[in-house]
PDB file of N, CA and C in Angstrom:
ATOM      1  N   UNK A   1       8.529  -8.011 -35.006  1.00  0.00           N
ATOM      2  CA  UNK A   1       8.702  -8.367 -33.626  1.00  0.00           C
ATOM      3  C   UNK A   1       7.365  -8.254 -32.889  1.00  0.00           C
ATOM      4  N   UNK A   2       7.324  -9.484 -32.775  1.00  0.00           N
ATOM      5  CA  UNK A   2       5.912  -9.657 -31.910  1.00  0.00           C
ATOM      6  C   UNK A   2       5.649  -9.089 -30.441  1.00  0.00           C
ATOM      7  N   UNK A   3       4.608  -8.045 -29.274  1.00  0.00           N
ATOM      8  CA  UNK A   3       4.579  -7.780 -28.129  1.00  0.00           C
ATOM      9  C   UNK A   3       5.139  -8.845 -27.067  1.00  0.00           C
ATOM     10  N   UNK A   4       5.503  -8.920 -26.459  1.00  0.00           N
ATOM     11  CA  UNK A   4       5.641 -10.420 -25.450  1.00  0.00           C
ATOM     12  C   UNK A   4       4.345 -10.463 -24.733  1.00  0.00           C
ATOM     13  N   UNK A   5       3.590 -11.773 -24.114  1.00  0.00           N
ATOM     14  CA  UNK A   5       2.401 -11.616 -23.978  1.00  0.00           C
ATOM     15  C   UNK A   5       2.752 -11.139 -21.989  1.00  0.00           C
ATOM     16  N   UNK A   6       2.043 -10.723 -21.879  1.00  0.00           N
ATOM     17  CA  UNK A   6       1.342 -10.575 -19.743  1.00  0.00           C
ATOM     18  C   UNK A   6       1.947 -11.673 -18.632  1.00  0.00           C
ATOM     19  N   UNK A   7       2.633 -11.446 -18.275  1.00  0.00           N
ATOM     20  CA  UNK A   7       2.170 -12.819 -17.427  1.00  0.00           C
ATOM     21  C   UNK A   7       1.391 -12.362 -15.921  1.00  0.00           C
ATOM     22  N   UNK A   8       0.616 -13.565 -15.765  1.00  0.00           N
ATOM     23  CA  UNK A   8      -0.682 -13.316 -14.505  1.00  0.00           C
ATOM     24  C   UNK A   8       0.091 -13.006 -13.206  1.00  0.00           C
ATOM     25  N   UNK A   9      -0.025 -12.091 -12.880  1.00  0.00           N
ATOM     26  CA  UNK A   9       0.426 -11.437 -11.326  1.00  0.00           C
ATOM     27  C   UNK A   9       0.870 -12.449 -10.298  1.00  0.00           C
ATOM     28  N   UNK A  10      -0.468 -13.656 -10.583  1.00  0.00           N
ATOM     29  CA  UNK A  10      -0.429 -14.742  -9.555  1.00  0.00           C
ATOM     30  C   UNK A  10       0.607 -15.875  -9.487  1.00  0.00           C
ATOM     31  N   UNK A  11       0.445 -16.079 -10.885  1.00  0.00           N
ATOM     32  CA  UNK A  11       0.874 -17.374 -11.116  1.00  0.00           C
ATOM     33  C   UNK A  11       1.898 -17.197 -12.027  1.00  0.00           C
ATOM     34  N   UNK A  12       2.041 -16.301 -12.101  1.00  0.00           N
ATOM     35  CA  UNK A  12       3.089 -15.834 -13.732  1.00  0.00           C
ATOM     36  C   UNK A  12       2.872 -16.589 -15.092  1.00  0.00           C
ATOM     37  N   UNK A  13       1.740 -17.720 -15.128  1.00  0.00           N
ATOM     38  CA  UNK A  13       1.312 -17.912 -16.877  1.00  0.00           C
ATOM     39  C   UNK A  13       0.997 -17.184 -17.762  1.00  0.00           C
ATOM     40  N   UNK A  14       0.846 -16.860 -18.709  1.00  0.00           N
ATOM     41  CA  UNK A  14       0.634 -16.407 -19.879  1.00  0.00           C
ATOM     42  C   UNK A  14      -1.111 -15.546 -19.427  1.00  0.00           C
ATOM     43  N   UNK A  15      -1.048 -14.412 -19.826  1.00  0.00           N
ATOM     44  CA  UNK A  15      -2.511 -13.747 -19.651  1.00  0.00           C
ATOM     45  C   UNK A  15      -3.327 -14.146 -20.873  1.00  0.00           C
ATOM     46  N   UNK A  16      -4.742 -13.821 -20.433  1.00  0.00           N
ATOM     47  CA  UNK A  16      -5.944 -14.651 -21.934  1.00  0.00           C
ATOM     48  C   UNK A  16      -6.693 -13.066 -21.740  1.00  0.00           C
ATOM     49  N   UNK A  17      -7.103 -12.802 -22.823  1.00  0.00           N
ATOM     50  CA  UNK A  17      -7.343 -11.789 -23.017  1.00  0.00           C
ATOM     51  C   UNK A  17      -8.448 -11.127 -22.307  1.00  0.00           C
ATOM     52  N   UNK A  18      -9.908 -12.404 -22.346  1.00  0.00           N
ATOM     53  CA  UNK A  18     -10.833 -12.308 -21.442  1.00  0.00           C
ATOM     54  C   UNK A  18     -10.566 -11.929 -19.661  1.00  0.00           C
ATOM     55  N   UNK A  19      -9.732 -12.476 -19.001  1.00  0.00           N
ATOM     56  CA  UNK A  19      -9.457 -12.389 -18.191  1.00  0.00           C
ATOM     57  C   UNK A  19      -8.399 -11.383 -17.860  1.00  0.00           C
ATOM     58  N   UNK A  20      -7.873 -10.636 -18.645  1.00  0.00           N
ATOM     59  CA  UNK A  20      -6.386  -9.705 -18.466  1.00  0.00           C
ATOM     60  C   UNK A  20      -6.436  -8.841 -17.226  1.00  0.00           C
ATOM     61  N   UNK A  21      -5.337  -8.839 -16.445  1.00  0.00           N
ATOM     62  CA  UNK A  21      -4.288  -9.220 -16.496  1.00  0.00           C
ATOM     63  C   UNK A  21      -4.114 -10.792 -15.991  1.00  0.00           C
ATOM     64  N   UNK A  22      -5.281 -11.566 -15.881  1.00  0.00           N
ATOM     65  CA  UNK A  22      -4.833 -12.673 -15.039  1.00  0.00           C
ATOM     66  C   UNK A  22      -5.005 -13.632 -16.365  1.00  0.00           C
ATOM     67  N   UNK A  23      -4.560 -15.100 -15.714  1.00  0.00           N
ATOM     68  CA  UNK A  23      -4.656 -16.091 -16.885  1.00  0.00           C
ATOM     69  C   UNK A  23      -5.771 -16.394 -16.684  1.00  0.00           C
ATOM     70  N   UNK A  24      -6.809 -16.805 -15.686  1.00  0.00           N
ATOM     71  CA  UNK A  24      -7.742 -17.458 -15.320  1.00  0.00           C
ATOM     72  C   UNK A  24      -8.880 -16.608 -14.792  1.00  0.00           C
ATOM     73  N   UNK A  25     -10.055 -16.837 -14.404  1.00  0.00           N
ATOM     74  CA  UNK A  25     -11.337 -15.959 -13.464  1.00  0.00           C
ATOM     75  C   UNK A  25     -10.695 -17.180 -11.708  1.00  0.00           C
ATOM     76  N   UNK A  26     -10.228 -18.163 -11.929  1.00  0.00           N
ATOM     77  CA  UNK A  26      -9.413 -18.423 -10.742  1.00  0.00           C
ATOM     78  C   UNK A  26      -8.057 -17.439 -10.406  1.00  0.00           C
ATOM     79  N   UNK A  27      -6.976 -16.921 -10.693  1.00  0.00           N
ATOM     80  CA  UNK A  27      -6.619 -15.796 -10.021  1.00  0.00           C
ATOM     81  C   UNK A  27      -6.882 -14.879 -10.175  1.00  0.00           C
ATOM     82  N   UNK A  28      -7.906 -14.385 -10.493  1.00  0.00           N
ATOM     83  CA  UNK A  28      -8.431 -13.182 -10.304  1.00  0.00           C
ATOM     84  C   UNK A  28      -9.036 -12.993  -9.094  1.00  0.00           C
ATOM     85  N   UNK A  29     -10.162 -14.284  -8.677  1.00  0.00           N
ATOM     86  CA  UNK A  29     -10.485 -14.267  -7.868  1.00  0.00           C
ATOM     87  C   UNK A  29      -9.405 -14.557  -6.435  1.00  0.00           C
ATOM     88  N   UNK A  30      -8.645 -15.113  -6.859  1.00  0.00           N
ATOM     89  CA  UNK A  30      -7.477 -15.578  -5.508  1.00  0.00           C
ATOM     90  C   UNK A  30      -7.241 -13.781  -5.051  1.00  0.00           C
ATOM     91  N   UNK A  31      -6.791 -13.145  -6.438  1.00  0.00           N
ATOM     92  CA  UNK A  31      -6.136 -11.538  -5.943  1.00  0.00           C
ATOM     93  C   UNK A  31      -7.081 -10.557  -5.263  1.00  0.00           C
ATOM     94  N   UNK A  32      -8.463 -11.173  -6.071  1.00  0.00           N
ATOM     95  CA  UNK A  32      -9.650 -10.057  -5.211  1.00  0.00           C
ATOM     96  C   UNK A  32      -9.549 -10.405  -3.645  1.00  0.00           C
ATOM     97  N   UNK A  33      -9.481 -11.984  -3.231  1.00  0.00           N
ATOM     98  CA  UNK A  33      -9.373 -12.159  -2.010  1.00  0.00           C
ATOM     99  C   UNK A  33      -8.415 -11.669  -1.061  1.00  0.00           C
ATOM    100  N   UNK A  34      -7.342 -11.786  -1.444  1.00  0.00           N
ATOM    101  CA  UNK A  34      -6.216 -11.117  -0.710  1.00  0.00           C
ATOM    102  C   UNK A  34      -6.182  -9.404  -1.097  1.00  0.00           C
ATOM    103  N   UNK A  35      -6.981  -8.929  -1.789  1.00  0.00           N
ATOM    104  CA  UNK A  35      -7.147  -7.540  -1.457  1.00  0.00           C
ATOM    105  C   UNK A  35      -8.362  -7.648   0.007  1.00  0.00           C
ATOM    106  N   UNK A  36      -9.425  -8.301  -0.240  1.00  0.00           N
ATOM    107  CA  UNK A  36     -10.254  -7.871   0.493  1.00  0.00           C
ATOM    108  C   UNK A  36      -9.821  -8.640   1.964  1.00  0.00           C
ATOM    109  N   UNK A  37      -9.405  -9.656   2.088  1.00  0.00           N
ATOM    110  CA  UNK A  37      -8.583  -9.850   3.417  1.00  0.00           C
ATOM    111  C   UNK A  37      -7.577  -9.715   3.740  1.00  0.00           C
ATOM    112  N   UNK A  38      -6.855  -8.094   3.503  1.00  0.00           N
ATOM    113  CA  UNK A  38      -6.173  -7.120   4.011  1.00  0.00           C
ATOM    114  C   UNK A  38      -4.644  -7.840   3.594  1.00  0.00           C
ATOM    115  N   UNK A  39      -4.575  -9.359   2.674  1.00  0.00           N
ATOM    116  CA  UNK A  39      -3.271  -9.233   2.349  1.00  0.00           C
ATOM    117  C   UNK A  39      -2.519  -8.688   2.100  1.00  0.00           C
ATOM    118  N   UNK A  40      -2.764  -7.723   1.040  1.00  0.00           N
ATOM    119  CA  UNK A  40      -2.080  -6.678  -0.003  1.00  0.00           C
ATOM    120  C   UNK A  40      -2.410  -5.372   0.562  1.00  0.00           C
ATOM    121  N   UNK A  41      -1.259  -4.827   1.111  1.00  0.00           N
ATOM    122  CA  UNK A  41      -1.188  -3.028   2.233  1.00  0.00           C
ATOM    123  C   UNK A  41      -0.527  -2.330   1.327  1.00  0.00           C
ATOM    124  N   UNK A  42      -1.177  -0.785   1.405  1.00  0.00           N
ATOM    125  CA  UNK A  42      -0.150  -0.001   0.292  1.00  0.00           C
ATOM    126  C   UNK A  42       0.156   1.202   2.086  1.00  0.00           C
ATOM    127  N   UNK A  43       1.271   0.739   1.585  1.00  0.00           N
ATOM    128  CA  UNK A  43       2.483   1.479   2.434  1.00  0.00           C
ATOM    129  C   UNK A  43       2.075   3.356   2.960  1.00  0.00           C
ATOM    130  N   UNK A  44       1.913   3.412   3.975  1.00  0.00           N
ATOM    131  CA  UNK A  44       1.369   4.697   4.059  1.00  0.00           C
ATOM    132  C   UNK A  44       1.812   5.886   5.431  1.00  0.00           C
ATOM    133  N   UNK A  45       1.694   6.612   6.152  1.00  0.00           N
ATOM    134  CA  UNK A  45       1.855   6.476   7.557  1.00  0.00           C
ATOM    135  C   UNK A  45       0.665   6.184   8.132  1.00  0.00           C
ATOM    136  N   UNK A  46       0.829   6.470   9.762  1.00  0.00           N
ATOM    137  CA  UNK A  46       0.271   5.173  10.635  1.00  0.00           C
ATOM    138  C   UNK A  46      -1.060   6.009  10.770  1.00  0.00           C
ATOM    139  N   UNK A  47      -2.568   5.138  10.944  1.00  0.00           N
ATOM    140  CA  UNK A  47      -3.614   6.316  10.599  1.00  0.00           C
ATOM    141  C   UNK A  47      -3.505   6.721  12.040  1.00  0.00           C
ATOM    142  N   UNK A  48      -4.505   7.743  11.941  1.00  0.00           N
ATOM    143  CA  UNK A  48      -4.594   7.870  13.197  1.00  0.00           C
ATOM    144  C   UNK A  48      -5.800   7.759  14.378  1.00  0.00           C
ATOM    145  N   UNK A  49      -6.043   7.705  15.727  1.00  0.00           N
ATOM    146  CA  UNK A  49      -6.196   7.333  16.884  1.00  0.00           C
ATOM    147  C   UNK A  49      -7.297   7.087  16.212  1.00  0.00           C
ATOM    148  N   UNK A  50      -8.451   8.030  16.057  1.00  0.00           N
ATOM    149  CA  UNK A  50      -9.710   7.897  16.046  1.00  0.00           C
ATOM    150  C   UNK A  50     -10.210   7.282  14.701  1.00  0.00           C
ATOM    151  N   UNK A  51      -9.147   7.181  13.876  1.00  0.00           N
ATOM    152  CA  UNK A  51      -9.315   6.428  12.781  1.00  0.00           C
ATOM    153  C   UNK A  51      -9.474   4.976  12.436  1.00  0.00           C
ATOM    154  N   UNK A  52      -8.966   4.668  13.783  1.00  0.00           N
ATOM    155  CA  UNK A  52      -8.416   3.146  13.624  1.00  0.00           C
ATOM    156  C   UNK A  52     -10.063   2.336  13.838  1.00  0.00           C
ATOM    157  N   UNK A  53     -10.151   1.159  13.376  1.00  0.00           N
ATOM    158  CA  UNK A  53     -11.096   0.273  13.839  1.00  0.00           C
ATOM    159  C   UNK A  53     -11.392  -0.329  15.106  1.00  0.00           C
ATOM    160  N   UNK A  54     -12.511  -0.030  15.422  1.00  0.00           N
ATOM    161  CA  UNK A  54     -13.055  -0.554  16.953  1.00  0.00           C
ATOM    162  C   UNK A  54     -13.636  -1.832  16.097  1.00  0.00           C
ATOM    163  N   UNK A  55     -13.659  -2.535  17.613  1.00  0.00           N
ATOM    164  CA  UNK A  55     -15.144  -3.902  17.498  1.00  0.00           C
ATOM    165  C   UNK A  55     -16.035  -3.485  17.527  1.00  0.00           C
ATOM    166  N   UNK A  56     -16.684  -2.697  17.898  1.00  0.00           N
ATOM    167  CA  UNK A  56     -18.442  -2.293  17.803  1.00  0.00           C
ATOM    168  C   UNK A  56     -18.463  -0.689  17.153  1.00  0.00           C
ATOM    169  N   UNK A  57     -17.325  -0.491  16.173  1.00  0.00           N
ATOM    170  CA  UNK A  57     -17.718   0.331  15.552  1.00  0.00           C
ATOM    171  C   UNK A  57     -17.440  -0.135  13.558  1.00  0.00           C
ATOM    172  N   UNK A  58     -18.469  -0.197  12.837  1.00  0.00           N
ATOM    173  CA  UNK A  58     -17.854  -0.769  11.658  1.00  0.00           C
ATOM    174  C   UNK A  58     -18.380   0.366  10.810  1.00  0.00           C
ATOM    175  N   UNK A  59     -18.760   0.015   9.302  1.00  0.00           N
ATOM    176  CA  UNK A  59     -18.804   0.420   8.136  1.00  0.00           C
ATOM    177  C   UNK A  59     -20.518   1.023   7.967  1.00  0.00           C
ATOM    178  N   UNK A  60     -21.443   0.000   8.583  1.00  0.00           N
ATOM    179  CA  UNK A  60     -22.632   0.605   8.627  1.00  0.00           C
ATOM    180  C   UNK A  60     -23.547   0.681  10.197  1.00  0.00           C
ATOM    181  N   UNK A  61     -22.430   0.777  11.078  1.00  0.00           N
ATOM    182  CA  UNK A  61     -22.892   1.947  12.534  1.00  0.00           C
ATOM    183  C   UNK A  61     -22.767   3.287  12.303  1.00  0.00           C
ATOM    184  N   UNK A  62     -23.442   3.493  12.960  1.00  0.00           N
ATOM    185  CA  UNK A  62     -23.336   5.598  13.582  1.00  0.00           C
ATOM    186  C   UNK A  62     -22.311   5.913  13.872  1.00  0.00           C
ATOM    187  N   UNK A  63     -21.499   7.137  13.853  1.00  0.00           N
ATOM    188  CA  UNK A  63     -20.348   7.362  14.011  1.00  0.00           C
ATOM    189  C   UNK A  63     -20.943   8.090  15.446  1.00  0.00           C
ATOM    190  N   UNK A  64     -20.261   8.471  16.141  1.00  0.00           N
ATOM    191  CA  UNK A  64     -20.349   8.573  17.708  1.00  0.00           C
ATOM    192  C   UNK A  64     -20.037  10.133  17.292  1.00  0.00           C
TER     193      UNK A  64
END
């Protein structure tokens, strides 16, 4: 009895080994995107006040 093969997160085709878990370096890249533009949220409680993101405060300003 053979493993059953992966299927790609994205698209649900068949995974290639080079690329695992995805079928392609195209959804891989689709999933990196929707991580990095906040598609994909892992469930958490709500942060808090001073935590949250300002407009003129980002990742490489001074923290006040």
């Amino acid at each position: 009895m053979s493993p059953k093969a992966a299927a790609c997160p994205v698209c649900r085709q068949p995974a290639k080994p080079e690329t695992r878990p995805f079928c392609s370096p195209a959804c891989r890249d689709r999933d990196l995107l929707q991580w990095l533009g906040e598609g994909y949220r892992v469930p958490g409680p709500p942060a808090e006040e001073g935590m949250q993101k300002s407009s003129d405060y980002g990742l490489d300003s001074d923290a006040d």
